[in-house]
C-alpha atoms as a PDB file:
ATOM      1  CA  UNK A   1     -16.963 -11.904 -24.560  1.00  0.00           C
ATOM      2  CA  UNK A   2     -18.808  -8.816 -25.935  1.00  0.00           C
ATOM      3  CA  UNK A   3     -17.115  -8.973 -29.146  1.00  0.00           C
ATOM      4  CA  UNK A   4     -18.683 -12.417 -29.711  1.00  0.00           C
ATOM      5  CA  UNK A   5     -22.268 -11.073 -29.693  1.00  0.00           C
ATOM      6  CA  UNK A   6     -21.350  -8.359 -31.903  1.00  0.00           C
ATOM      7  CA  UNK A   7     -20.469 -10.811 -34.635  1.00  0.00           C
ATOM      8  CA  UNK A   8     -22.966 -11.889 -37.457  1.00  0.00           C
ATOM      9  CA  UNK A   9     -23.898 -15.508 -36.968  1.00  0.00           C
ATOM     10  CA  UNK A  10     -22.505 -16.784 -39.806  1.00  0.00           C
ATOM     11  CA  UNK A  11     -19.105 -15.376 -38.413  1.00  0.00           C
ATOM     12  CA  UNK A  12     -20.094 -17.035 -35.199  1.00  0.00           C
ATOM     13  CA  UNK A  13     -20.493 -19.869 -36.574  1.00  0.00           C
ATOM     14  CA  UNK A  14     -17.354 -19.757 -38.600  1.00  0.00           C
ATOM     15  CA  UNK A  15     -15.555 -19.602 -34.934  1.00  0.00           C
ATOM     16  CA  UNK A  16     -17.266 -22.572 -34.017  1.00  0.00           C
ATOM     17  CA  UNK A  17     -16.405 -24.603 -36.594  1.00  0.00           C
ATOM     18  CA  UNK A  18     -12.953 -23.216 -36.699  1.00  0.00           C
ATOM     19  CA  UNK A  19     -12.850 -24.604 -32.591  1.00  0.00           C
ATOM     20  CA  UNK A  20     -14.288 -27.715 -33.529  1.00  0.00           C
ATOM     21  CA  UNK A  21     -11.391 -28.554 -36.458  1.00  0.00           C
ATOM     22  CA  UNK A  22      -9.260 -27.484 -33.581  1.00  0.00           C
ATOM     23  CA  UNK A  23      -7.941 -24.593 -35.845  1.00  0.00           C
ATOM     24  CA  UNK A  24      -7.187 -26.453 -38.760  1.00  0.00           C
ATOM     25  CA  UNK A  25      -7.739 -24.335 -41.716  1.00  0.00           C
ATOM     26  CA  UNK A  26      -6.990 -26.965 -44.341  1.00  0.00           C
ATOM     27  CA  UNK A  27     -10.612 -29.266 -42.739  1.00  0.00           C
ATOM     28  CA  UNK A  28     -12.220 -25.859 -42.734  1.00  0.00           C
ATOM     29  CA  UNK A  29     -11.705 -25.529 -46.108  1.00  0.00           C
ATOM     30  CA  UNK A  30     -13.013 -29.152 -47.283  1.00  0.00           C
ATOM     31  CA  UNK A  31     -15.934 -28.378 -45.014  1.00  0.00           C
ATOM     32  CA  UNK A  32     -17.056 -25.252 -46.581  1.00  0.00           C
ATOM     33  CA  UNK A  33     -15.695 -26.780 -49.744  1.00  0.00           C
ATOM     34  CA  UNK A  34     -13.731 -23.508 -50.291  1.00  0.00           C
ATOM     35  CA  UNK A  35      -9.872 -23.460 -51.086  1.00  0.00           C
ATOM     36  CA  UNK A  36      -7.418 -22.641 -48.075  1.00  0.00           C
ATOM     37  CA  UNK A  37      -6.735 -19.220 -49.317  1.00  0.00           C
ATOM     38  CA  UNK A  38     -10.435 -18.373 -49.348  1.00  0.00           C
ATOM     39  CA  UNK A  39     -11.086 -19.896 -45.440  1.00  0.00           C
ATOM     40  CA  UNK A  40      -7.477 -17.655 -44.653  1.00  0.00           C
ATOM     41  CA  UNK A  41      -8.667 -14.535 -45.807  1.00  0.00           C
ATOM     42  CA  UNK A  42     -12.279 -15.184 -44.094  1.00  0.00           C
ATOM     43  CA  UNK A  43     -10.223 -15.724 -40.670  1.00  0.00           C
ATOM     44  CA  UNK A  44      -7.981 -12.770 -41.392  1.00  0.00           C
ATOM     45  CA  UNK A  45     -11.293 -10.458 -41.860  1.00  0.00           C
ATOM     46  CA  UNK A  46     -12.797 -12.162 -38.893  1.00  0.00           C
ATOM     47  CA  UNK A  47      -9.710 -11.190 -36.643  1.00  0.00           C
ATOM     48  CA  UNK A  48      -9.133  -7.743 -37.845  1.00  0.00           C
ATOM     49  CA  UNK A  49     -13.072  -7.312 -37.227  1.00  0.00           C
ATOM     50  CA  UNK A  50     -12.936  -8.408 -33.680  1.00  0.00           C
ATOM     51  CA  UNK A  51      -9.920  -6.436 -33.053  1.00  0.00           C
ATOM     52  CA  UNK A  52     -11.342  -3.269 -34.126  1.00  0.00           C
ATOM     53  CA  UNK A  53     -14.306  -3.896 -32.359  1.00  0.00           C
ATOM     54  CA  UNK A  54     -12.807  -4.360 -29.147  1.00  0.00           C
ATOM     55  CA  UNK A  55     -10.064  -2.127 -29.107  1.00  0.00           C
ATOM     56  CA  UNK A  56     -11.791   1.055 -30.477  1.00  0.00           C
ATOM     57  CA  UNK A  57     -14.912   2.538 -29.203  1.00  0.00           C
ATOM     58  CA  UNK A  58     -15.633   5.391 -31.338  1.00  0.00           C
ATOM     59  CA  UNK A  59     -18.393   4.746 -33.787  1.00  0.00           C
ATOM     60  CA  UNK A  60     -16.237   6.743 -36.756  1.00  0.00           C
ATOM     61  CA  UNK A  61     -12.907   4.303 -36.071  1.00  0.00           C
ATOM     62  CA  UNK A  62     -15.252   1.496 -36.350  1.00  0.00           C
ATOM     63  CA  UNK A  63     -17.151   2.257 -39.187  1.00  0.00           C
ATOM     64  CA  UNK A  64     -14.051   3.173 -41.126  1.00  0.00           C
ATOM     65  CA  UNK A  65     -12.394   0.251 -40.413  1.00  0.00           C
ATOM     66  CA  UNK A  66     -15.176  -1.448 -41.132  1.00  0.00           C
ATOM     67  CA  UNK A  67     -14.987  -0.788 -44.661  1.00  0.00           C
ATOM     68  CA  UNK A  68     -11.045  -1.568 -44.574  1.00  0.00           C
ATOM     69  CA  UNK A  69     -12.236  -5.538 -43.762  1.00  0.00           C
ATOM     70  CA  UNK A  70     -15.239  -5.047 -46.438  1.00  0.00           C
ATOM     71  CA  UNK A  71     -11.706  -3.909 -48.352  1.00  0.00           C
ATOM     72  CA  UNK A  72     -13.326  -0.467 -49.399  1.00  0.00           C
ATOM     73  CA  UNK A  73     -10.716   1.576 -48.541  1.00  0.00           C
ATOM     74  CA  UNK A  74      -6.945   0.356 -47.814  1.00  0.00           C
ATOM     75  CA  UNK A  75      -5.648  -0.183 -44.036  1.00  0.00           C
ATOM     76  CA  UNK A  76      -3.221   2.953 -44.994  1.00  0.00           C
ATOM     77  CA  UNK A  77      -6.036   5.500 -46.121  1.00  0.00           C
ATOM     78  CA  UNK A  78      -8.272   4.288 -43.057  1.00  0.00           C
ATOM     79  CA  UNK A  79      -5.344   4.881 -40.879  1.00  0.00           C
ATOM     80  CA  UNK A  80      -4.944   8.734 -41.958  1.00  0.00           C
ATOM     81  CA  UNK A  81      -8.686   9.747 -42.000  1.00  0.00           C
ATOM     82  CA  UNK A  82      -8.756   8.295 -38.577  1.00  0.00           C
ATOM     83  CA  UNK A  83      -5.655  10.630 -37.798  1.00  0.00           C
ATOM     84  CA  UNK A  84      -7.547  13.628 -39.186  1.00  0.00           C
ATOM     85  CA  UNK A  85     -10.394  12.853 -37.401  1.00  0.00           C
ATOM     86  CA  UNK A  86      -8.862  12.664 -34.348  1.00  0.00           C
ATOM     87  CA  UNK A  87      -6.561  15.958 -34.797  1.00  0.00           C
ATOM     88  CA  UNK A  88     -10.097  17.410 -35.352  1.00  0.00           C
ATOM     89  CA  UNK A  89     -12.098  16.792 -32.679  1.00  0.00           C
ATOM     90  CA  UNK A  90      -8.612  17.425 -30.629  1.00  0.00           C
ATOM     91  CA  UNK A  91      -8.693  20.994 -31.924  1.00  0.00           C
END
């Protein structure tokens, strides 16, 4: 449950609500009065945040993937800096 604490609140609270509507996206949406595609693309961000978070530990991998759910660099360009990185340190 680590990766729950690590969340802003607001994204906490998102979860919440999202547990509450018992995953309904369509009542999220009228509740933040926000269209579907907006509350999907909040969710997707959420869940690509908490994977990243869990799965890698390394402060670099996090950071840069950080800015592929802030969409500052693309999932593809994230993916081969992280490669370099890694064939760096690895000598």
């Amino acid at each position: 449950m680590e990766w729950f604490f690590r969340l802003e609140p607001e994204e906490q609270v998102f979860i919440k609500r999202f547990l509450l509507s018992s995953g309904s996206l369509k009542q999220l949406a009228r509740e933040y009065d926000v269209s579907y595609p907006t509350v999907r693309l909040r969710l997707d961000r959420l869940i690509e945040k908490i994977k990243f978070s869990d799965v890698n530990k390394d402060s670099f991998e996090l950071e840069i993937m950080q800015m592929v759910i802030n969409e500052r660099l693309t999932l593809a360009m994230a993916k081969e800096i992280i490669q370099k990185h890694k064939e760096s340190i690895d000598g």
